[in-house]
Protein backbone atom coordinates (compact mmCIF):
# COMPACT_ATOMS: atom_id res chain seq x y z
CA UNK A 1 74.66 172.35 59.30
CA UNK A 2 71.80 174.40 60.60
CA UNK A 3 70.19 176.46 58.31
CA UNK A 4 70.17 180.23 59.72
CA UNK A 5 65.94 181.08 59.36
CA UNK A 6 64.46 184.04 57.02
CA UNK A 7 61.29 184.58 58.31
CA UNK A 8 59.24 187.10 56.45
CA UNK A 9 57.63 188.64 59.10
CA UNK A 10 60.17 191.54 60.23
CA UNK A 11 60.46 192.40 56.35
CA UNK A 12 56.49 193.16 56.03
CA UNK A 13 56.50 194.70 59.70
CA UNK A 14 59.50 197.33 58.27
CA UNK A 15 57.52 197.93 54.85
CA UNK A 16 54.00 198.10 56.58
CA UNK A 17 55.24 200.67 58.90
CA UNK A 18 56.92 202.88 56.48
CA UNK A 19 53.44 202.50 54.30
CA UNK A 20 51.23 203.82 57.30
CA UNK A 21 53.54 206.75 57.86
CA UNK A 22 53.39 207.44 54.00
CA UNK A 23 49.40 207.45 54.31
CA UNK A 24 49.28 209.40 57.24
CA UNK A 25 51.26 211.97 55.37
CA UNK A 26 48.76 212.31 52.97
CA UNK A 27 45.34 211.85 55.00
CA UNK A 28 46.88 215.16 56.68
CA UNK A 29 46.74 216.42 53.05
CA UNK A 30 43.35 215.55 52.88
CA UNK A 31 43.70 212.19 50.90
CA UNK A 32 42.82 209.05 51.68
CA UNK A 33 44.58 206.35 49.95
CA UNK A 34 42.29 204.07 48.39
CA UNK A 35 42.67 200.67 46.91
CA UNK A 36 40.08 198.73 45.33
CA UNK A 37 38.88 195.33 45.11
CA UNK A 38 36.81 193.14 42.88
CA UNK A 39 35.51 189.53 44.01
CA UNK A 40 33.60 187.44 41.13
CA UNK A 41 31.77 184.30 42.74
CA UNK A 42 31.87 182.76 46.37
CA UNK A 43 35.13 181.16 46.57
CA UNK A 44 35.77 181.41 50.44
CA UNK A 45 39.46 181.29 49.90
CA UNK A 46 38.89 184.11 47.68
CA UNK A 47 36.79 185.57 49.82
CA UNK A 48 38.97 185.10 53.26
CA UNK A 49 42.09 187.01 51.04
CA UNK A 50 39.78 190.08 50.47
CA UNK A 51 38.65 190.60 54.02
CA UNK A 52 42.35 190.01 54.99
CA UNK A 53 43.20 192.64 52.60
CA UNK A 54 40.44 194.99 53.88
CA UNK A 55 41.42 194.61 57.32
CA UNK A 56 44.69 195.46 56.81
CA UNK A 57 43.73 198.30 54.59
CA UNK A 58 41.90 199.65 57.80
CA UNK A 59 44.73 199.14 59.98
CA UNK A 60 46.87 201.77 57.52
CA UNK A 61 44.81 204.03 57.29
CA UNK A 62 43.61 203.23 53.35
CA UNK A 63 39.93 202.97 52.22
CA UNK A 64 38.88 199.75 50.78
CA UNK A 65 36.52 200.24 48.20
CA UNK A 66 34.58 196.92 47.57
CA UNK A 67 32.76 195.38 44.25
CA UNK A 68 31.53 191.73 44.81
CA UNK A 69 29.75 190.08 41.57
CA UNK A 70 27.68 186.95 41.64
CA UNK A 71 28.92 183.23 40.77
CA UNK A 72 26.69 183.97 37.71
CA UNK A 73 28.31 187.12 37.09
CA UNK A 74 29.33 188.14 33.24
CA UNK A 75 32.41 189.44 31.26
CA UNK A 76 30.85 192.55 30.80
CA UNK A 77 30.04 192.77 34.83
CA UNK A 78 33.85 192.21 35.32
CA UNK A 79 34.67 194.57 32.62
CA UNK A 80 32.01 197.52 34.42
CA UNK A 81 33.23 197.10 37.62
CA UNK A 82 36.97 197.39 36.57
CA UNK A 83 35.29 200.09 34.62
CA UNK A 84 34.01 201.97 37.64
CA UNK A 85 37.13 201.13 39.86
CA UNK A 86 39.18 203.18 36.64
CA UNK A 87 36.96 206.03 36.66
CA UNK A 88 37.03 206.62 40.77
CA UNK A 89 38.95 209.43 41.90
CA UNK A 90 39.08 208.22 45.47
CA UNK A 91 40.81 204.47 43.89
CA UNK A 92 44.29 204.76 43.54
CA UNK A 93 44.68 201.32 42.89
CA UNK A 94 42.56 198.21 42.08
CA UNK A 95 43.21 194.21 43.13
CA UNK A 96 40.93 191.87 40.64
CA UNK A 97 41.11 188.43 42.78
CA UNK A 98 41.82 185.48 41.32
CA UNK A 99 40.08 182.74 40.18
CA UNK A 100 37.48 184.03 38.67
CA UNK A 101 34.31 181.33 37.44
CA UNK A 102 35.27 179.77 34.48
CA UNK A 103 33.07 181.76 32.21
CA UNK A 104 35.08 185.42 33.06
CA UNK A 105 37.93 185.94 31.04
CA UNK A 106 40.32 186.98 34.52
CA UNK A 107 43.57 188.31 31.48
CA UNK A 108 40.61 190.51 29.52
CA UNK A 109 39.16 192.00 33.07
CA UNK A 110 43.31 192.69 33.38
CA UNK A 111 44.26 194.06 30.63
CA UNK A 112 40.75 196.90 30.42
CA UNK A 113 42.46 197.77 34.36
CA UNK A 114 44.58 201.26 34.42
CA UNK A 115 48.35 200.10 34.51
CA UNK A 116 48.74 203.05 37.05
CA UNK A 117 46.26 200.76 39.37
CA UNK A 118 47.47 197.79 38.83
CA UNK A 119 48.46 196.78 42.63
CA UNK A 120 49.42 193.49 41.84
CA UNK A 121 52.24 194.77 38.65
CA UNK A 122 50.84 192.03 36.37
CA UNK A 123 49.20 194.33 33.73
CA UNK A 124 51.48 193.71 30.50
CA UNK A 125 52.57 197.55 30.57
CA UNK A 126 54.16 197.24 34.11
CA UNK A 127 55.61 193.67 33.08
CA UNK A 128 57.13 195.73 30.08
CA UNK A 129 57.94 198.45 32.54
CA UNK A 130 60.04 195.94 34.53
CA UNK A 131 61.28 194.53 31.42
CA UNK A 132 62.82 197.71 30.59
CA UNK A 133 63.97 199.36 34.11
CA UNK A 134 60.97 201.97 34.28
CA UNK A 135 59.00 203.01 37.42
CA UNK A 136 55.90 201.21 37.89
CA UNK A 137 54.18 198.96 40.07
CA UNK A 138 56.50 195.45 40.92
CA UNK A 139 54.74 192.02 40.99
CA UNK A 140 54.49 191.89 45.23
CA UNK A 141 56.14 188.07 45.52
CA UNK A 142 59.21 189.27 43.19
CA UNK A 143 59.34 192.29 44.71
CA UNK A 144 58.51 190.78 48.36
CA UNK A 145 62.05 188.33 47.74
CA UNK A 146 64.26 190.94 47.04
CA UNK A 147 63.05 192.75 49.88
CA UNK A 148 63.63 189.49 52.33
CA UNK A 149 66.38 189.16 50.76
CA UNK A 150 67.92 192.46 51.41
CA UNK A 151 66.63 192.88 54.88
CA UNK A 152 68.45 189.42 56.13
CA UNK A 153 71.53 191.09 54.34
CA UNK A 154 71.95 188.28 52.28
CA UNK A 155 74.67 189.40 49.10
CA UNK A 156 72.71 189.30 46.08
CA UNK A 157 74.45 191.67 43.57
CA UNK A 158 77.40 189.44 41.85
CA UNK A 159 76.29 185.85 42.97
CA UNK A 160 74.86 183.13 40.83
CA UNK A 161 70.85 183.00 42.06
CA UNK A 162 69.43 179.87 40.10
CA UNK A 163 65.24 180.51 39.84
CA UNK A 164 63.44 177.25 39.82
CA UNK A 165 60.25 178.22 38.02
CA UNK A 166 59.42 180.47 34.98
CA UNK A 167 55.87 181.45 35.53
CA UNK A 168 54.70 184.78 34.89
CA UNK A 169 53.55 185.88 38.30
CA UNK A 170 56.83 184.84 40.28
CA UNK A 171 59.62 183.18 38.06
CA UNK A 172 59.67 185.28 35.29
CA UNK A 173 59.51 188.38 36.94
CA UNK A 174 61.58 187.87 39.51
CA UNK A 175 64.47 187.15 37.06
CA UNK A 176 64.62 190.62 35.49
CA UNK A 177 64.14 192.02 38.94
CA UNK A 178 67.37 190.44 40.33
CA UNK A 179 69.27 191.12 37.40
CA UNK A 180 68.44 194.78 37.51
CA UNK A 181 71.45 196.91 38.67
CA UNK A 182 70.52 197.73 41.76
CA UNK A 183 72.46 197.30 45.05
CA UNK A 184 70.14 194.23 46.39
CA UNK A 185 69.77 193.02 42.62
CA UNK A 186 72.37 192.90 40.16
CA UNK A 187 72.57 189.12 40.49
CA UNK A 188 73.84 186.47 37.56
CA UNK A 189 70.36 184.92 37.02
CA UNK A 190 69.61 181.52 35.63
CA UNK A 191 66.16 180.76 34.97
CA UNK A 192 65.28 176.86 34.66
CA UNK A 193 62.21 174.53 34.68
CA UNK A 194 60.60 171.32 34.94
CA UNK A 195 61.21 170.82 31.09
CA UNK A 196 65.12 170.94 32.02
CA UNK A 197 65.36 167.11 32.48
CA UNK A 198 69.18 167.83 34.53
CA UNK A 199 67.48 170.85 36.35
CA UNK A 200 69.36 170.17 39.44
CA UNK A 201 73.06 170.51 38.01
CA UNK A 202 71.73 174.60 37.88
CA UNK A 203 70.59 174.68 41.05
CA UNK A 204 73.48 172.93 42.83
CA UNK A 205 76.20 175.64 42.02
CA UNK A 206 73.90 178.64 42.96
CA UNK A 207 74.81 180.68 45.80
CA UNK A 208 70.89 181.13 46.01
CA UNK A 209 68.22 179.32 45.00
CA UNK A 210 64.70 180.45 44.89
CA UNK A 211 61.93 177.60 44.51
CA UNK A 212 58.78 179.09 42.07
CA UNK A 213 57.65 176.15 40.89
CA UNK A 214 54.00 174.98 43.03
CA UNK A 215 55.32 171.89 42.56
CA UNK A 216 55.46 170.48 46.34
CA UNK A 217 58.51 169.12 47.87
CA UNK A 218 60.36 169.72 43.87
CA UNK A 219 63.56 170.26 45.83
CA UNK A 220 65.70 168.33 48.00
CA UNK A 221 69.27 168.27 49.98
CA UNK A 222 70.43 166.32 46.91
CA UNK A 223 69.69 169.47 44.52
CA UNK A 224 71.78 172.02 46.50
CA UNK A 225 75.83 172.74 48.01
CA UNK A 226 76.43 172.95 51.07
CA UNK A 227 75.60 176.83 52.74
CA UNK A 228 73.61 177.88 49.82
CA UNK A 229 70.91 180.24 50.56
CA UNK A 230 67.18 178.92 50.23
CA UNK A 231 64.04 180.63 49.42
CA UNK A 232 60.61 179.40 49.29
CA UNK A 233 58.41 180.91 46.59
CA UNK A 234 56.14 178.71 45.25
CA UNK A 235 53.19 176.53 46.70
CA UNK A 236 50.23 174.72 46.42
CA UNK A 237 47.21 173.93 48.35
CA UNK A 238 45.60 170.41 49.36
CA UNK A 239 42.30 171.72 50.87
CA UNK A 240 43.38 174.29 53.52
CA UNK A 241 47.52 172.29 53.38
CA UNK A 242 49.79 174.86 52.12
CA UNK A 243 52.27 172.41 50.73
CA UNK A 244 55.78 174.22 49.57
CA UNK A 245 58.21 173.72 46.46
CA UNK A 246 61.03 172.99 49.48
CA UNK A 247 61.30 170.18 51.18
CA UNK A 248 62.19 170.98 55.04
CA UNK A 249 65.30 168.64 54.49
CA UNK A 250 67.09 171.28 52.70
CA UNK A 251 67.53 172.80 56.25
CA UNK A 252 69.93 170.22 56.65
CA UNK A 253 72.74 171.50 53.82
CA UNK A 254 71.76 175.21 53.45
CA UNK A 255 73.12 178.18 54.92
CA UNK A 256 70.08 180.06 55.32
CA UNK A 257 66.31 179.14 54.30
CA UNK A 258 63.04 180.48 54.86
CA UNK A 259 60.40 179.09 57.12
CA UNK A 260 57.89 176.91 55.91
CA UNK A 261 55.34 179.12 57.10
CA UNK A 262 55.72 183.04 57.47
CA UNK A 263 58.63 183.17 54.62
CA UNK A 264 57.39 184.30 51.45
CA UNK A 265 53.72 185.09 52.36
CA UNK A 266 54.12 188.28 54.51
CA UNK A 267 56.47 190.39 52.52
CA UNK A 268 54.15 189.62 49.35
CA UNK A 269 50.61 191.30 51.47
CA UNK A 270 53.62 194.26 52.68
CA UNK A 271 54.76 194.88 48.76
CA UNK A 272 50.86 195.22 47.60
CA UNK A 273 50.64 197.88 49.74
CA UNK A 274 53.63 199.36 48.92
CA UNK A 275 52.55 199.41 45.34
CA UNK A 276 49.47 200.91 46.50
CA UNK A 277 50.50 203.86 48.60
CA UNK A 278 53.13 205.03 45.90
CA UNK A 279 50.18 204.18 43.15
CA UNK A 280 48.20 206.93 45.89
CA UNK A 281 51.51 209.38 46.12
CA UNK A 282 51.58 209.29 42.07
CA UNK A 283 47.82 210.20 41.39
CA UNK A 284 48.45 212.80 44.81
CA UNK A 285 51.05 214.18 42.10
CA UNK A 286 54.27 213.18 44.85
């Protein structure tokens, strides 16, 4: 069998454009969409992913408000300069990069940010939010699947979707996302781990499986049936290697898996800024 492809790329091209036109809408109302950021240190990963951010920012028409602190920087700097980011008008939403040095407490600098500009929907209000069905701002790789998910018109709402991973930036969420009743939700959704010693005997009667572990290469042909739908979530990095949870056997049984590179990664940038023009629209009173 040859796995049909999910790239991620048409799914962020369909969200970005709907964003721009959403700015546009209110520039001619005389605001300008603004979403913060906050580097601490001189990671140049870190670094690279703000002026990514920026750029794109540009290219939709948002200003980019920028605070970059020193490698030597303190909790209280953090805690000011989310501070000054919650007190700005003109910010509609705020994106604290992470890491952060050892000696800044990165869940402390969270939880003193404004749940209302929290782009990223990690802020324990907007995880209770989710928890409980209410608008807010959805973490952007939950939020980024569902999207791929829906634009590849792959049936979600009914099947069994089997979630390798239970973190609290991708598994977690993305479990009480899909479950939500929602026409591209409303899945049966089975959350398992790396401490379920017969993990795979989940995974093989899914009718989607979605990889959130960072553990590279976790699964394999030998953990799925045959057509089962594939998705790619979680990774990890080997200097500049992005190394995913799926191993690009699976190809070989699924029915449709996303790309090693240009899966996951696009539609998460395209739901940040989806958070952050309707965090924009909110404060705009739309």
């Amino acid at each position: 069998m040859t796995a049909r492809l999910l790239p991620g790329g048409p799914v962020a091209e369909s969200v970005l454009t709907d964003v721009a036109t959403r700015a546009a809408a209110l520039r001619a109302d005389g605001i300008t969409p603004g979403l913060g950021t906050i580097l601490v240190g001189s990671d140049s990963a870190s670094a690279g992913y703000i002026r990514m951010k920026q750029a794109k920012a540009a290219e939709l028409g948002f200003a980019s408000p920028h605070i970059h602190l020193g490698d030597d920087a303190t909790q209280d700097d953090v805690l000011g300069a989310v501070r000054e980011m919650n007190e700005a008008a003109d910010v509609h939403s705020v994106l604290i990069q992470h890491p952060t040095p050892p000696q800044i407490d990165f869940d402390a600098a969270l939880l003193s940010l404004d749940p209302d500009k929290d782009v990223d929907g990690l802020h324990p209000v907007n995880m209770g939010r989710l928890a409980l069905g209410m608008p807010g701002p959805v973490p952007c790789t939950p939020a980024g699947i569902e999207a791929l998910l829906a634009f590849h018109e792959i049936p979600v709402a009914g099947r069994e979707v089997v979630v390798l991973g239970r973190g609290t930036t991708l598994g977690r969420p993305l479990a009480l996302l899909l479950s939500q009743k929602r026409p591209t939700a409303n899945a049966a959704v089975t959350v398992v781990h790396t401490g379920v010693p017969d993990w795979d005997r989940y995974t093989r009667r899914a009718d989607i499986v979605i990889a959130a572990v960072g553990v590279p290469g976790i699964l394999r042909p030998e953990h799925l049936s045959e057509g089962v739908t594939v998705v790619g979530g979680g990774v990890r990095y080997e200097g500049k290697k992005l190394l995913p949870d799926v191993d690009e056997s699976c190809a070989e049984v699924a029915g449709a898996i996303t790309p090693r590179i240009g899966g996951v990664g696009p539609t998460t940038i395209a739901l940040l800024f989806r958070n952050a023009i309707e965090a924009a629209e909110k404060a705009s009173g739309r």
